[in-house]
Protein backbone atom coordinates (compact mmCIF):
# COMPACT_ATOMS: atom_id res chain seq x y z
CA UNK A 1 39.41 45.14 -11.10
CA UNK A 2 36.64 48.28 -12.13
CA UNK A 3 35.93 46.15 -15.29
CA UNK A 4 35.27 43.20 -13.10
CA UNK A 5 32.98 45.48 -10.84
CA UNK A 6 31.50 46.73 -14.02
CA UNK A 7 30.70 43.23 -15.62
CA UNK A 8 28.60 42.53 -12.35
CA UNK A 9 26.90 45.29 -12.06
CA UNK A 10 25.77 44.81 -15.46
CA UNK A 11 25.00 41.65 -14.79
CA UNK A 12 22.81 42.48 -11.67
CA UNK A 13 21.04 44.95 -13.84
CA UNK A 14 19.87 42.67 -16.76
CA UNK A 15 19.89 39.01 -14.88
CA UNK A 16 15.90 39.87 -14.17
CA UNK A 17 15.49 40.72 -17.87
CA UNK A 18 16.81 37.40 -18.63
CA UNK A 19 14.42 35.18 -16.67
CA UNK A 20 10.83 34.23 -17.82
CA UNK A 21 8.15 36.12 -15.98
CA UNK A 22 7.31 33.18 -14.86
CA UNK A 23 10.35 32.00 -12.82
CA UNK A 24 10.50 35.41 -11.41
CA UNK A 25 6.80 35.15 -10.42
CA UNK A 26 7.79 31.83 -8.58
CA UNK A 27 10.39 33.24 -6.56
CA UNK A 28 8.26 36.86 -5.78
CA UNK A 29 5.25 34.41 -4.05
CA UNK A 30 7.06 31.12 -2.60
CA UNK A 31 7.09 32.32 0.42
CA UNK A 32 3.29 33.39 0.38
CA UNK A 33 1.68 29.83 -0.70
CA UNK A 34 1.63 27.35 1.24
CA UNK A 35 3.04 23.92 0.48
CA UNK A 36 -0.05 22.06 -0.27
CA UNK A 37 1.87 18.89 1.17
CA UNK A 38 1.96 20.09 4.52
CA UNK A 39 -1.46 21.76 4.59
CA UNK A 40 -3.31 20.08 8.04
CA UNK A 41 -5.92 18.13 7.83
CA UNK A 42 -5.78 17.03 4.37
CA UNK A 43 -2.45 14.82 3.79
CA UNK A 44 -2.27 11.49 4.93
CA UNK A 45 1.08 9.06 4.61
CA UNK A 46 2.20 9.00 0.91
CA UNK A 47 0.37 12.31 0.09
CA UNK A 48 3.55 13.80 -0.97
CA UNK A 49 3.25 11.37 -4.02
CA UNK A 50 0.44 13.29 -5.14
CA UNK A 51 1.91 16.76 -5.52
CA UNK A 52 5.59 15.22 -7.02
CA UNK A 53 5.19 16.31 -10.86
CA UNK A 54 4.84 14.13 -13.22
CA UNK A 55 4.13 10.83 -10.49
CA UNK A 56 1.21 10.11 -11.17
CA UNK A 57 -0.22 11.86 -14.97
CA UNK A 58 -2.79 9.19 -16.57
CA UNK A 59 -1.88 8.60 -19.85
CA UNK A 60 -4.07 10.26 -22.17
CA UNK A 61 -6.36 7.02 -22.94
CA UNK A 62 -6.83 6.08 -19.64
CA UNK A 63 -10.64 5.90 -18.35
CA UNK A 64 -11.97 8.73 -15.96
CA UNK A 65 -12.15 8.41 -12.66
CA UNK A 66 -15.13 6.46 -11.34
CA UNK A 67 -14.83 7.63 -7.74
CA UNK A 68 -13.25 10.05 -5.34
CA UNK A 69 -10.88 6.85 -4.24
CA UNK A 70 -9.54 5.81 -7.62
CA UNK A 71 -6.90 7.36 -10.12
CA UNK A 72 -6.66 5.82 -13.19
CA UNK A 73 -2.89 5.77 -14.44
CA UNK A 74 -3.28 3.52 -17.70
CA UNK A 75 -6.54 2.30 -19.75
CA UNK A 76 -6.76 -1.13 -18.36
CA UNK A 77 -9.01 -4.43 -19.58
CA UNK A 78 -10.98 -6.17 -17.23
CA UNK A 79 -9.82 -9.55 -15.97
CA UNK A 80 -12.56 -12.59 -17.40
CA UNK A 81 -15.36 -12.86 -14.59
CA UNK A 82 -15.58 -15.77 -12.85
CA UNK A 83 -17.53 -17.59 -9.99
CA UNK A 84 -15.13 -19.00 -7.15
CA UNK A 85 -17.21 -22.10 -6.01
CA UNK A 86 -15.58 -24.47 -3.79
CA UNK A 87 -16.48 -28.13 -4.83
CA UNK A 88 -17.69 -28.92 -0.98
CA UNK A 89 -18.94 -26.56 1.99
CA UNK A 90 -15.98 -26.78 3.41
CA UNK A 91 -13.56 -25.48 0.31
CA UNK A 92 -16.13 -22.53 0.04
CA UNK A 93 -15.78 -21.93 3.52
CA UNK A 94 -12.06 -21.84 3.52
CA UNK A 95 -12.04 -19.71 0.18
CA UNK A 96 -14.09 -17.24 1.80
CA UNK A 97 -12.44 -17.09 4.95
CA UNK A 98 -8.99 -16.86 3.48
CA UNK A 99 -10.05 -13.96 1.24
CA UNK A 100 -11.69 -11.91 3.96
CA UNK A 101 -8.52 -11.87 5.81
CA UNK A 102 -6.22 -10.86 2.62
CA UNK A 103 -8.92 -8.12 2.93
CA UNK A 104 -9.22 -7.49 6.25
CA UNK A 105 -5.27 -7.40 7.07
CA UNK A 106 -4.26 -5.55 4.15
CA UNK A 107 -7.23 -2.94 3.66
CA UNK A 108 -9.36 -2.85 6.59
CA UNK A 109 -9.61 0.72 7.00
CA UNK A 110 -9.80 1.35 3.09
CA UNK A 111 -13.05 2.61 1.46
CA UNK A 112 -14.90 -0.07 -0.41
CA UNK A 113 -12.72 0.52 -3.72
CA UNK A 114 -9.89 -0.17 -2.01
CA UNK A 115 -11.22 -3.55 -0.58
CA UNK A 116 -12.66 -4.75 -3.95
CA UNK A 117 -9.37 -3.56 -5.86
CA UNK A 118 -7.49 -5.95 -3.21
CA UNK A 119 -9.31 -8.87 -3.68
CA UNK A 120 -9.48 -8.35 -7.54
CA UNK A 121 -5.53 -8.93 -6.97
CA UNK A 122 -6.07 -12.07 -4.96
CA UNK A 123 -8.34 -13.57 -7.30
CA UNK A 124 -6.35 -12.51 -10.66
CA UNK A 125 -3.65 -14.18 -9.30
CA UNK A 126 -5.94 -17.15 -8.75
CA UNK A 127 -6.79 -17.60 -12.38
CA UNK A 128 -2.69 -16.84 -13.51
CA UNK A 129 -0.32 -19.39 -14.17
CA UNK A 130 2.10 -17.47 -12.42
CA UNK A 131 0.80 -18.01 -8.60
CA UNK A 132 -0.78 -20.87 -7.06
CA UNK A 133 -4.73 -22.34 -8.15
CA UNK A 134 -6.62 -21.82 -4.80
CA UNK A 135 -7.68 -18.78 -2.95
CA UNK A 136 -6.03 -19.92 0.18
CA UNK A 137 -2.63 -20.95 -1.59
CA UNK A 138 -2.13 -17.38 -2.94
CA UNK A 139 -3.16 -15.69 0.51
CA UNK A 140 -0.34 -17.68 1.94
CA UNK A 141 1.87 -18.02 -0.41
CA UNK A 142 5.45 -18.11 1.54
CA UNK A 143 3.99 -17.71 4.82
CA UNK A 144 6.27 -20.01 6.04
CA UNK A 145 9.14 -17.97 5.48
CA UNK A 146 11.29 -16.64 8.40
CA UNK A 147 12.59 -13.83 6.57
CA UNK A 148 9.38 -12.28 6.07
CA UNK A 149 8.94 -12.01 2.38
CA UNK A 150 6.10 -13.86 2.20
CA UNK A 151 3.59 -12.10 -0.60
CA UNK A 152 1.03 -10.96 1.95
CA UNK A 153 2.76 -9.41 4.63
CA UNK A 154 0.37 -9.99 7.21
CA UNK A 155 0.69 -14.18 6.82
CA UNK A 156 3.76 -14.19 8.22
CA UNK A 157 4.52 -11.34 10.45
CA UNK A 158 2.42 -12.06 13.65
CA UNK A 159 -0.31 -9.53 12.60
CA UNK A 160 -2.73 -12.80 12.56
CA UNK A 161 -2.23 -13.21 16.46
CA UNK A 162 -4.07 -10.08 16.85
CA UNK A 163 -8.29 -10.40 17.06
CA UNK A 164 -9.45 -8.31 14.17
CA UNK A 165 -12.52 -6.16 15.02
CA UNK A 166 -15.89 -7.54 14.01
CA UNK A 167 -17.36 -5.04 12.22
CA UNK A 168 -14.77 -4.56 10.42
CA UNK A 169 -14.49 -8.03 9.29
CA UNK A 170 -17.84 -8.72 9.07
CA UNK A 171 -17.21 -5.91 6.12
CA UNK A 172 -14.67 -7.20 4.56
CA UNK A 173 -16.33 -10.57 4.23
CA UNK A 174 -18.65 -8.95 2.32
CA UNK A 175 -16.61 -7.88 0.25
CA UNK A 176 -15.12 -11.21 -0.28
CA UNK A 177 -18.82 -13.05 -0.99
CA UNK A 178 -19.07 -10.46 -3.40
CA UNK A 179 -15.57 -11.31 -5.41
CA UNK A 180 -15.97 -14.78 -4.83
CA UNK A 181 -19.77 -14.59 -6.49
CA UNK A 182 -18.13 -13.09 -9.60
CA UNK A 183 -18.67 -9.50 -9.31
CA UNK A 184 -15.12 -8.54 -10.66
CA UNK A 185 -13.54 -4.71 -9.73
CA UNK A 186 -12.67 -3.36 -13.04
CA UNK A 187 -11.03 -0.32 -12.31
CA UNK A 188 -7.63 -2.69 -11.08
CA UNK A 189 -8.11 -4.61 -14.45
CA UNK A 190 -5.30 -7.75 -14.42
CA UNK A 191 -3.42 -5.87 -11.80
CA UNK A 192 -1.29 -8.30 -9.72
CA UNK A 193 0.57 -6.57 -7.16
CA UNK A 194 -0.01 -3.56 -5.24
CA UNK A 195 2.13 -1.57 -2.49
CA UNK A 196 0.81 1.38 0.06
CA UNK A 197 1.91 4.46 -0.94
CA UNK A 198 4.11 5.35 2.05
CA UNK A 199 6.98 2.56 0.24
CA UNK A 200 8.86 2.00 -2.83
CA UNK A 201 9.41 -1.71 -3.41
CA UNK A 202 11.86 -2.62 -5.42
CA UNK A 203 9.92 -4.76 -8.09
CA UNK A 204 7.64 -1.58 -8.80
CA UNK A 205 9.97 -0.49 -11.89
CA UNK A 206 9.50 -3.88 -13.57
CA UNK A 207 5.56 -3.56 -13.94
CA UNK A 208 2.90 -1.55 -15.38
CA UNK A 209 1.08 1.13 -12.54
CA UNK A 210 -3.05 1.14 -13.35
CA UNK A 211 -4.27 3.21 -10.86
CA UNK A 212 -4.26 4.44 -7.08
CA UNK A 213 -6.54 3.19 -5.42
CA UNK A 214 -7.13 4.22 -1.94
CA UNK A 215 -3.96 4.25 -0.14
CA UNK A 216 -2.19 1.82 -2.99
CA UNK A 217 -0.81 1.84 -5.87
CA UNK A 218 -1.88 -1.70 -8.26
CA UNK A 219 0.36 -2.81 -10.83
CA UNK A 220 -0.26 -5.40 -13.69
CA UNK A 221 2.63 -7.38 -15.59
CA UNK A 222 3.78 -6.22 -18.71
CA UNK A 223 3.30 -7.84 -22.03
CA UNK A 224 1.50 -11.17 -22.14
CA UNK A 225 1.53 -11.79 -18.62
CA UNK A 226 -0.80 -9.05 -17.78
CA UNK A 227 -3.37 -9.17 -20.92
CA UNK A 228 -6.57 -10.49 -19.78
CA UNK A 229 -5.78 -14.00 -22.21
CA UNK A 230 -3.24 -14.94 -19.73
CA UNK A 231 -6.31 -15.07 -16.89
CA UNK A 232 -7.56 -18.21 -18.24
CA UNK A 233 -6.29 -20.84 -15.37
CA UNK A 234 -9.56 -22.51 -14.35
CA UNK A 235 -10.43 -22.44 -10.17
CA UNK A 236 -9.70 -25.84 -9.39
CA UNK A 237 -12.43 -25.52 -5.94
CA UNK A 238 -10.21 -27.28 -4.00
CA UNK A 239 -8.92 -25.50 -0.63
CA UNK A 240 -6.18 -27.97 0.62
CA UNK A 241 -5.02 -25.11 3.50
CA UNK A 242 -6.82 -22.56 5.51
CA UNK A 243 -4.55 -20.75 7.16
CA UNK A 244 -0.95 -19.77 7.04
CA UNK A 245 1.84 -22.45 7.13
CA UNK A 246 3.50 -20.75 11.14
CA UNK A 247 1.30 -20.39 13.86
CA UNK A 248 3.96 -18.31 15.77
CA UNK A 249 6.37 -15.78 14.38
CA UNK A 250 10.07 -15.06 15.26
CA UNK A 251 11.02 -11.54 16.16
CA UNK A 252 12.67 -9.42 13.87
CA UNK A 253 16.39 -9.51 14.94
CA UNK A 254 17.76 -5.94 16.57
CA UNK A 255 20.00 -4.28 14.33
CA UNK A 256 22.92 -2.56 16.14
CA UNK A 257 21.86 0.77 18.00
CA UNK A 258 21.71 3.80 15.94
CA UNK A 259 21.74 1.85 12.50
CA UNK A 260 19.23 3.14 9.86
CA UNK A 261 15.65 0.54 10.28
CA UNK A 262 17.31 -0.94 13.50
CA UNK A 263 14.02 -2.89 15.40
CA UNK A 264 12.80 -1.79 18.35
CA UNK A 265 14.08 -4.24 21.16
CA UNK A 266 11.40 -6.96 22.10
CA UNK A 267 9.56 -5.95 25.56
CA UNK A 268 8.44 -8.62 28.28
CA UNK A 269 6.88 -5.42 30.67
CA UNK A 270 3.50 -4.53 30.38
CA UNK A 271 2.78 -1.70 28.73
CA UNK A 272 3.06 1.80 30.59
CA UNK A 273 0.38 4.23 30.95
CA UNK A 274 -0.07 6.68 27.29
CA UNK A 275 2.55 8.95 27.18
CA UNK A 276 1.35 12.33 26.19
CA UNK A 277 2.62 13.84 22.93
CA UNK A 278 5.81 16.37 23.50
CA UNK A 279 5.24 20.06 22.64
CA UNK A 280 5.96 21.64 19.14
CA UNK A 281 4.79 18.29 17.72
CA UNK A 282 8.01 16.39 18.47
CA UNK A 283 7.97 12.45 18.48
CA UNK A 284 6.18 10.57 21.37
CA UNK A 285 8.36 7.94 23.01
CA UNK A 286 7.69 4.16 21.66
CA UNK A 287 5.31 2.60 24.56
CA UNK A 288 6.57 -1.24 25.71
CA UNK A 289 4.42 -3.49 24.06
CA UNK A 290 2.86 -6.64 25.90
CA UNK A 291 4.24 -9.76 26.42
CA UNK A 292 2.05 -11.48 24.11
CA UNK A 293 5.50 -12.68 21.47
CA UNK A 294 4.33 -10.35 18.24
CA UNK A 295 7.08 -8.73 16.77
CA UNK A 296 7.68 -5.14 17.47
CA UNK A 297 6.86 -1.95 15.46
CA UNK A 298 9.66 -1.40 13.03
CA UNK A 299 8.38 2.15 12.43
CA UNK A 300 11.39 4.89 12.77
CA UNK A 301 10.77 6.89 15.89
CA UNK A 302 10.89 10.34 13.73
CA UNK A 303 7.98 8.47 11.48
CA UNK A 304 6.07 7.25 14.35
CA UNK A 305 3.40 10.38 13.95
CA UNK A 306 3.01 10.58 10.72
CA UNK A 307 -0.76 10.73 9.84
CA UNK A 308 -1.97 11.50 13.17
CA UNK A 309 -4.04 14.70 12.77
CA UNK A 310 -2.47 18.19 13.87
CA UNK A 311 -3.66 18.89 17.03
């Protein structure tokens, strides 16, 4: 028993001898520094990505960073310019069209990088073999799907029904005549999918990350499939669809009460006045939405906030 004692004392004694300065000067100050995740005002949804070690290190060929908005992850090869013309007024028209809303619905409040990075991705996949030959067939690829996996989510989960706002789309068909004119985004080089950072598809461990851009991540294939010889396909100009294959989506069925990503139930009530936030920066309460058939938020009540600025 007193040589037990003895051994632990001991042990007590020379345990701080045995650990690195360092390691001792990380458990003398973690309660002084602040986690730089949770600092308010400067994280945003996905931040925490940016402070995991070792998520997002560039390798060490990879190009410098061009712009407060983009991280280069690997050294990346432009896709071969092209001009999108449609053979008559009206393919051009339905190109365009089609490619502002890819932009509009999927990175309408992204900085100007992140609109030209997404419809770099539209337009690479344009001039693969692997997707469809028409700017409108890729925007809507599978938007006739019920199970909504189409490949841009916005074609087939009602967020179409909604008016966008005009300045905003006014911008991003801008940015569209500006792809569509040939001015390719380099910085995404033959990147063919992206994701926001607030998810983790699946399919992201099967390709290649190139940079963040904005509030995504862009990914090219690996291998032959994402060198820039494989971005040969030639624009055929013709625009055979302008819009997605439903006109009216079905509502995401409830899962049972209480189970993990259950939807919220589908409201026919007006909505109620704002509720005010709760104190100590709990949850608000989901509002009713219109009766206007879009599907409801799927958001987690306990995610519901996240983003909003501190107040």
């Amino acid at each position: 028993m007193r040589s037990g004692l003895a051994l632990g004392a001991l042990l007590a004694l020379a345990l701080p001898r045995l650990l690195p300065a360092a390691s001792l000067d990380l458990l003398q100050g973690a309660q002084d520094r602040p986690d730089p995740v949770e600092t308010a005002g400067q994280n945003f949804p996905g931040s925490a990505f940016f402070f995991a070690q070792g998520a997002f290190d560039p390798v060490p060929d990879a190009p410098a960073a061009i712009s407060d908005h983009v991280l280069p992850l690997d050294k990346v090869q432009a896709a071969p310019a092209a001009i999108f013309r449609g053979l008559t007024a009206l393919d051009g028209y339905r190109a365009l069209t089609c490619l502002t809303s890819a932009i509009y619905y999927e990175a309408a409040n992204e900085p100007d990088e992140g609109q030209r990075a997404v419809a770099q991705v539209v337009l690479n996949r344009v001039r693969s073999p692997l997707w469809p030959d028409s700017v409108c067939a890729v925007v809507y690829q599978g938007s006739e799907r019920t199970d909504f996996k189409c490949q841009f989510t916005f074609s087939c989960d009602g967020s179409m029904a909604r008016l966008p706002n005009a300045a905003a789309w006014v911008r991003a068909r801008r940015t569209a005549q500006r792809a569509l004119n040939g001015d390719s985004y380099a910085p995404v080089g033959t990147a063919t999918f992206y994701h926001t950072l607030a998810v983790r598809p699946p399919w992201a461990a099967s390709v290649q990350p190139v940079a963040v851009i904005g509030a995504h991540i862009f990914y090219r294939n690996p291998g032959w499939n994402g060198s820039p010889d494989a971005f040969r396909a030639r624009y055929v100009g013709r625009e055979l669809i302008s819009g997605p294959a439903r006109t009216s989506w079905p509502v995401r069925p409830a899962a049972p009460i209480g189970a993990i990503g259950a939807a919220a139930p589908a409201y026919s009530a007006p909505p109620s006045p704002p509720v005010a936030l709760a104190p100590d920066w709990m949850p608000a309460p989901a509002l009713p939405l219109a009766g206007d058939g879009l599907p409801p938020s799927t958001i987690r009540p306990e995610y519901r906030n996240t983003g909003r600025p501190l107040l």
